[in-house]
N, C-alpha and C. Protein backbone atom coordinates (compact mmCIF):
# COMPACT_ATOMS: atom_id res chain seq x y z
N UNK A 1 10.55 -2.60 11.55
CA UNK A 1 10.99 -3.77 10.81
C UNK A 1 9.76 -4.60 10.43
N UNK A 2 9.62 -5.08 8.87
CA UNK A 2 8.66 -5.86 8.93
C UNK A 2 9.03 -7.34 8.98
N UNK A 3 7.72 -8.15 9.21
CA UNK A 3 7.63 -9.43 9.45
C UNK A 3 6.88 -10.43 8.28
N UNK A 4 7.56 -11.26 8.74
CA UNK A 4 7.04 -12.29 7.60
C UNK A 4 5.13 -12.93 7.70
N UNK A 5 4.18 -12.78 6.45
CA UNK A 5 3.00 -12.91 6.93
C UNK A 5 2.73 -14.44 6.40
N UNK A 6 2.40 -15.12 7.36
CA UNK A 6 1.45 -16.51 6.92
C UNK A 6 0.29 -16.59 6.40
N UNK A 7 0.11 -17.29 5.39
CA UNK A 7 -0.94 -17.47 4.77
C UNK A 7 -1.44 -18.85 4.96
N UNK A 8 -2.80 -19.47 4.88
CA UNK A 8 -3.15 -20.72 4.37
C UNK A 8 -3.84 -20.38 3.36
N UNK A 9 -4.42 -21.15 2.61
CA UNK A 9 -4.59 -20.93 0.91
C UNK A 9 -5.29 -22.36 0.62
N UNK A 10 -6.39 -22.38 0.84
CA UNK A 10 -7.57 -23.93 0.51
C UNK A 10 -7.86 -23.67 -0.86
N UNK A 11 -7.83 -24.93 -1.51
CA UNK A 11 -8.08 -25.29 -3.05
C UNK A 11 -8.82 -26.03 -2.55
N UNK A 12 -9.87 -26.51 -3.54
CA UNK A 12 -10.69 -27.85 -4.15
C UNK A 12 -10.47 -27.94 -5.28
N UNK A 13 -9.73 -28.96 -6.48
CA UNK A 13 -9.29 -29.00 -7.57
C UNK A 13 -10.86 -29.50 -8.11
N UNK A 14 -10.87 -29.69 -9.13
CA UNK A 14 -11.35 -30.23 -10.22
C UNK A 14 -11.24 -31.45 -10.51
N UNK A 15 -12.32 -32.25 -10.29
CA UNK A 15 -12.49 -33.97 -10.65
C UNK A 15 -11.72 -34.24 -11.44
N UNK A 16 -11.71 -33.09 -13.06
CA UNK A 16 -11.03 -33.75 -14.02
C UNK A 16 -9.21 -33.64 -13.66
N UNK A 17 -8.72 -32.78 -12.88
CA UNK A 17 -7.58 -32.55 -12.62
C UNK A 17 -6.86 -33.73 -12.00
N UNK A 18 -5.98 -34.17 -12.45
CA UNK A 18 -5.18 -35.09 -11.68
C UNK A 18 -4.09 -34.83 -10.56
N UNK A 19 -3.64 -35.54 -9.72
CA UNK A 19 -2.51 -34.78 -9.10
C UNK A 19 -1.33 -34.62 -9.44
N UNK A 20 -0.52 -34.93 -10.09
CA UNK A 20 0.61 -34.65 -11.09
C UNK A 20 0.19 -33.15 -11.54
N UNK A 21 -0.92 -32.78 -11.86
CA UNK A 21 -1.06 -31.26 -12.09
C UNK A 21 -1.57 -30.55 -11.49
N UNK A 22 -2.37 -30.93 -10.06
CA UNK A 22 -2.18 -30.21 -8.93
C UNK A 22 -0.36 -29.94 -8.32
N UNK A 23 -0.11 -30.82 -8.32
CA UNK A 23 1.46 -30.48 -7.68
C UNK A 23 2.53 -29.57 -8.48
N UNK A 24 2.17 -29.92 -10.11
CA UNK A 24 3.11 -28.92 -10.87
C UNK A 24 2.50 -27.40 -10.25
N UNK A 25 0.98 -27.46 -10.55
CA UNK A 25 1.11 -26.03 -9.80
C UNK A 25 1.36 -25.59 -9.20
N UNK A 26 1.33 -26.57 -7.65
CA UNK A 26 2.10 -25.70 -7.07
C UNK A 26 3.26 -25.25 -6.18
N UNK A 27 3.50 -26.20 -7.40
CA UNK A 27 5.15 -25.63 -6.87
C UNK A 27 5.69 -24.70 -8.10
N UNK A 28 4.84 -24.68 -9.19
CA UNK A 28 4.99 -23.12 -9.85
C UNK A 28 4.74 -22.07 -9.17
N UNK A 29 3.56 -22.19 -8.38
CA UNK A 29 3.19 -20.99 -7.34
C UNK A 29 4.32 -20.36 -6.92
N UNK A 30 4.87 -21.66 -6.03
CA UNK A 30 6.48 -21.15 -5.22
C UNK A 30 7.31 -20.65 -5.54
N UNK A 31 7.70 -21.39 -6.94
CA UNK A 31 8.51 -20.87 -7.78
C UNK A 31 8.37 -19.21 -8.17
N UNK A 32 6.76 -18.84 -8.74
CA UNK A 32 6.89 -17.68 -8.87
C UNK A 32 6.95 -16.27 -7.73
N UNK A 33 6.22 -17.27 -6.65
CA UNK A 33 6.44 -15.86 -5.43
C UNK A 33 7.85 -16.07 -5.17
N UNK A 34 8.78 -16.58 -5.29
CA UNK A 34 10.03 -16.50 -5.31
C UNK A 34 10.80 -15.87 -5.98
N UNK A 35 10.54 -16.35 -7.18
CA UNK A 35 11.26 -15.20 -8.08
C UNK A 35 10.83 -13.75 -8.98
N UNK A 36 9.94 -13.54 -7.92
CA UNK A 36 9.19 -11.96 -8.04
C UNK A 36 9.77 -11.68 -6.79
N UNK A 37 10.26 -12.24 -5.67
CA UNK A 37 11.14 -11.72 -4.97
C UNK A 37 9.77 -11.22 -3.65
N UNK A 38 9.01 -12.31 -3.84
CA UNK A 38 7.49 -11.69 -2.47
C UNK A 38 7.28 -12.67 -1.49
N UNK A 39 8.42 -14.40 -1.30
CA UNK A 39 7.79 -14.75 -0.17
C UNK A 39 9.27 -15.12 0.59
N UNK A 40 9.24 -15.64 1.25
CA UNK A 40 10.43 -16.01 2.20
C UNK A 40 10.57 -17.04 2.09
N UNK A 41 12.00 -17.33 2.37
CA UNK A 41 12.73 -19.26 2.01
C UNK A 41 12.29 -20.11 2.34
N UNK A 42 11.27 -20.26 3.51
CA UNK A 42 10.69 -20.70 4.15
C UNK A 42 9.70 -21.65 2.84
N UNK A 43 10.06 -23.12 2.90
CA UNK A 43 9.47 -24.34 2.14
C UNK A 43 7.79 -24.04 2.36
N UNK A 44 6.94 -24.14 1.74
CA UNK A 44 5.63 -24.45 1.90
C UNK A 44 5.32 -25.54 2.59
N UNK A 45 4.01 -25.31 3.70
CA UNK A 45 3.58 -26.70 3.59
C UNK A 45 2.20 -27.42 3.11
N UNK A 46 2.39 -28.81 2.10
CA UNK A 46 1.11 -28.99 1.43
C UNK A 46 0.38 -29.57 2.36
N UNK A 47 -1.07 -29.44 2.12
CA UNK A 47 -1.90 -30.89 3.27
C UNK A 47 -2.71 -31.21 2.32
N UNK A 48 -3.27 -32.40 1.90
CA UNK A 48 -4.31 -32.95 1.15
C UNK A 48 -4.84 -33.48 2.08
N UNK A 49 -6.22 -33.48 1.94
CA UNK A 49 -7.35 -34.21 2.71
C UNK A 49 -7.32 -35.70 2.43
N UNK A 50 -7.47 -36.23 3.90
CA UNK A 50 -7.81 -37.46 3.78
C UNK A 50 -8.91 -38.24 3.10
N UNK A 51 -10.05 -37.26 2.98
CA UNK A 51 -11.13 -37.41 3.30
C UNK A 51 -11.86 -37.41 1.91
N UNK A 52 -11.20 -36.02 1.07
CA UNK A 52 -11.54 -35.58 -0.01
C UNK A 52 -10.01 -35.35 -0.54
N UNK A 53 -8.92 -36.37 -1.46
CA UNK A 53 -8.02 -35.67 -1.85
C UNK A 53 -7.64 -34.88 -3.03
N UNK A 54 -8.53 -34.04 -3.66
CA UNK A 54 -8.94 -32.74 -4.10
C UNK A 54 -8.32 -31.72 -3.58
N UNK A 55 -9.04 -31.57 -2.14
CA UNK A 55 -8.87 -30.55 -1.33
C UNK A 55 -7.88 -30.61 -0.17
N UNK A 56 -6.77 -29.38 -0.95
CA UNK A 56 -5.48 -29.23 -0.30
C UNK A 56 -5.04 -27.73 0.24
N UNK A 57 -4.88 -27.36 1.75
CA UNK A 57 -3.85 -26.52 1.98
C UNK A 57 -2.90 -26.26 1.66
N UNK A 58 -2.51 -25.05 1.12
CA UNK A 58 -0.71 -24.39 0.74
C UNK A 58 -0.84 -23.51 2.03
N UNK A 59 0.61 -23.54 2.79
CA UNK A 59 0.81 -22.64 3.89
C UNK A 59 1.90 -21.90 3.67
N UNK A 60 1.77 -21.17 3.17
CA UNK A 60 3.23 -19.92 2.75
C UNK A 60 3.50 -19.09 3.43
N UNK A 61 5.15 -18.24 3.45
CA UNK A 61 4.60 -16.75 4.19
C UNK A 61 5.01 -16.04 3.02
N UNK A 62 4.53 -14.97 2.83
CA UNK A 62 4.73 -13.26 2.07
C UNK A 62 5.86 -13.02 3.11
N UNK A 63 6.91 -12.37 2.22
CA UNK A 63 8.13 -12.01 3.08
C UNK A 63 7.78 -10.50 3.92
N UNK A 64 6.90 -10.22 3.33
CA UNK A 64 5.98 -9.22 4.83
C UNK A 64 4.43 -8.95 4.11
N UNK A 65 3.75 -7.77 4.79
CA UNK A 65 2.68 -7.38 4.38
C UNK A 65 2.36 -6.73 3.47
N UNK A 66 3.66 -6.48 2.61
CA UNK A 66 3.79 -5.54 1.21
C UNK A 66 3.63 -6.22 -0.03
N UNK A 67 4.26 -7.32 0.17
CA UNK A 67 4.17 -8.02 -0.87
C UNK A 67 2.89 -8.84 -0.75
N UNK A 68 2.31 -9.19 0.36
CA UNK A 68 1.10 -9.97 0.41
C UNK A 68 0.03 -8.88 -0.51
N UNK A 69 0.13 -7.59 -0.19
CA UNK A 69 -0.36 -6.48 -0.92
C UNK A 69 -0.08 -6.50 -2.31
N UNK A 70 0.71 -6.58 -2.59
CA UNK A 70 1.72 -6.15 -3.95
C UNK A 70 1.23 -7.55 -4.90
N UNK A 71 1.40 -8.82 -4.37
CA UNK A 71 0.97 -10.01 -5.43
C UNK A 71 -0.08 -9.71 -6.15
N UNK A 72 -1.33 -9.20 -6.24
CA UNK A 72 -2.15 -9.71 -6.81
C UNK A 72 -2.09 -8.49 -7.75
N UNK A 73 -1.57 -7.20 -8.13
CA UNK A 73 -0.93 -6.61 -9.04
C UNK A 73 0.24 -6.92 -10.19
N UNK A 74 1.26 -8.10 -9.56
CA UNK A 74 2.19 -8.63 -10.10
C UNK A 74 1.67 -9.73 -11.36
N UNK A 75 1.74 -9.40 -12.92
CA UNK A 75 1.15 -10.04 -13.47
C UNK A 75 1.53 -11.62 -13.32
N UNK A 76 3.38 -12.00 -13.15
CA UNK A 76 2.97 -13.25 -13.15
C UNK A 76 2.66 -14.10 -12.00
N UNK A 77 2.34 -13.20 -10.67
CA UNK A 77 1.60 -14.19 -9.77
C UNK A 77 0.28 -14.12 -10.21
N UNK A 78 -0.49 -12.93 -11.10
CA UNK A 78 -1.68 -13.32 -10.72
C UNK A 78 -1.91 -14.59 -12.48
N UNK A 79 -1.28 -14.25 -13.01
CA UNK A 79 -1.38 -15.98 -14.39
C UNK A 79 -1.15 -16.66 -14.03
N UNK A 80 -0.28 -17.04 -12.82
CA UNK A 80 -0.24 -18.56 -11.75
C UNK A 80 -1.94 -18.46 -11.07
N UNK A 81 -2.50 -17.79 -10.25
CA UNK A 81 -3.74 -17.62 -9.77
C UNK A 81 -5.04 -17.25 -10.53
N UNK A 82 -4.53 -17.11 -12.06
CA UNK A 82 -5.77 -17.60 -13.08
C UNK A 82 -5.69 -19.22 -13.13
N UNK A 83 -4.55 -19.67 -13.70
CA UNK A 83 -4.31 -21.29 -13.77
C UNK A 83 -5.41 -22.03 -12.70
N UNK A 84 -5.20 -21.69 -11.38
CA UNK A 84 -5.83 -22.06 -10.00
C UNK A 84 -7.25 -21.62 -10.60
N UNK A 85 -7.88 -20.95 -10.71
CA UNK A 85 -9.22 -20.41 -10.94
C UNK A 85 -9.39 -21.50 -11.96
N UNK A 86 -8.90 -21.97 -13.01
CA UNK A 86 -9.27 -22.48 -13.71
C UNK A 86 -9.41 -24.15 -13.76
N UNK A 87 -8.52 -24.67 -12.68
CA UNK A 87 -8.42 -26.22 -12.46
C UNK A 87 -8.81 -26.18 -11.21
N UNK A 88 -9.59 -25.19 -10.69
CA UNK A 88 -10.44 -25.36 -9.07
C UNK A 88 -11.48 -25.18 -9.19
N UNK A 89 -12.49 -26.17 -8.25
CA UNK A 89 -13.89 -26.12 -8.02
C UNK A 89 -13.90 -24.50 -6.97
N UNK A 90 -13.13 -24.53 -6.13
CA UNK A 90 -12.77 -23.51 -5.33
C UNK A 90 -11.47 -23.42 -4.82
N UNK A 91 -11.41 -22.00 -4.87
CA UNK A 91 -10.13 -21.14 -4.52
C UNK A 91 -9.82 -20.41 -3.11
N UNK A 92 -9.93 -20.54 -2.01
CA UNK A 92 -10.08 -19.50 -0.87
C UNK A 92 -11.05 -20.16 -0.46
N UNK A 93 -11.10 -21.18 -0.56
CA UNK A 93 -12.26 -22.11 0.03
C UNK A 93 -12.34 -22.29 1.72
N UNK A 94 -13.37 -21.55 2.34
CA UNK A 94 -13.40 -21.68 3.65
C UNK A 94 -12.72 -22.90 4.15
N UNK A 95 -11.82 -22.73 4.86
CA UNK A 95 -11.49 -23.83 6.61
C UNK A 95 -12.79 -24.47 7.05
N UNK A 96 -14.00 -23.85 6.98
CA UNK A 96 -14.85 -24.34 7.64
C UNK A 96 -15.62 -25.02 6.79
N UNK A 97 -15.18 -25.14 5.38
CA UNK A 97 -16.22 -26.02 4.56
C UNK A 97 -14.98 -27.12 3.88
N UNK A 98 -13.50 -27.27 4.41
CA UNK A 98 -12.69 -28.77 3.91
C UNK A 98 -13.43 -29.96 4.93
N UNK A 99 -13.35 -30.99 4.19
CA UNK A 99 -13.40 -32.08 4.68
C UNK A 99 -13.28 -32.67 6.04
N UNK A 100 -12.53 -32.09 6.76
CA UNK A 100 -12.05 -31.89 8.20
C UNK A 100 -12.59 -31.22 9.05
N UNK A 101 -13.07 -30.26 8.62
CA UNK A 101 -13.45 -29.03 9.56
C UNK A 101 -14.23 -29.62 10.93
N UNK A 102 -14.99 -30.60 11.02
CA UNK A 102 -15.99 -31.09 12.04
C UNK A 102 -14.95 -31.98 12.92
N UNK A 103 -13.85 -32.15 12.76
CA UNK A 103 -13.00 -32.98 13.68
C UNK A 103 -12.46 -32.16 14.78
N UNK A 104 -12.53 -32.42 15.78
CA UNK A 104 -11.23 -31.59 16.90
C UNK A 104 -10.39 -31.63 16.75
N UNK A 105 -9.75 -32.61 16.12
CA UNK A 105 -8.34 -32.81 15.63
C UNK A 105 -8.09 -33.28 13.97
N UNK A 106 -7.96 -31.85 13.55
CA UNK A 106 -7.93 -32.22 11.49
C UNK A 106 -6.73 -32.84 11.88
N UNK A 107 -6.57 -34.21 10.62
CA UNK A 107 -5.44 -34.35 9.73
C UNK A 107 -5.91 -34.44 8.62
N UNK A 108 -4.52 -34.17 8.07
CA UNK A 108 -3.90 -33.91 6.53
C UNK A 108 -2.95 -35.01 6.37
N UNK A 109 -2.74 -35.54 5.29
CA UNK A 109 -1.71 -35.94 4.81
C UNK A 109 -0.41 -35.11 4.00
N UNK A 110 0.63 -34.57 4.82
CA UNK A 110 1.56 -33.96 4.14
C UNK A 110 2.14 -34.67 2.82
N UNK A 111 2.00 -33.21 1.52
CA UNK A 111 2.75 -33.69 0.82
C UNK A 111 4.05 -32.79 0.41
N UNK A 112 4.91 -33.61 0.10
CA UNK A 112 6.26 -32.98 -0.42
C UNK A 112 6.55 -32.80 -1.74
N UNK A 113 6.74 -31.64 -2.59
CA UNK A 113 6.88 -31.15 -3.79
C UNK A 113 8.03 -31.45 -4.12
């Protein structure tokens, strides 16, 4: 039986980007691993940095390890993940280089889509 895989997923947007279009994205994201039928019901969760709010965690799961495989073949997840390439300073941006990383205890400010 397979299992559902977690992801975290660090952005740094783009100065010029506002958040009204950080958030449409991504909850297009959701929208589309959803209806390509690749993540599980399971709500995302956002975190924006306190520190830098640019730079935000998406925490998703892939409804297993097939589809975590399978997305980046699927054309319209990967034209949602050009969009991202294109309104991000960085994409897959190390944990160890957000804003937080030097705290023992990160916070985020959760946001709700």
């Amino acid at each position: 039986m397979s299992s559902p895989m977690a992801v975290v997923a660090a952005y740094k947007f783009k100065s010029s980007v506002g958040e009204s279009e950080m958030w449409a994205l991504l909850r297009e994201h959701r929208a589309t691993i959803q209806a390509e039928g690749l993540g599980t019901a399971r709500e995302p969760w956002v975190l924006q940095s306190y520190t830098d709010p640019r730079q935000l965690l998406e925490i998703f799961e892939w409804k297993d390890e097939a589809a975590g495989r399978a997305a980046p073949n699927n054309p319209r997840v990967f034209a949602v993940w050009q969009k991202f390439a294109t309104l991000c300073d960085a994409v897959g941006l190390s944990l160890a280089k957000t804003a937080e990383a030097n705290a023992p205890f990160a916070h985020f400010k959760p946001v709700r889509l």
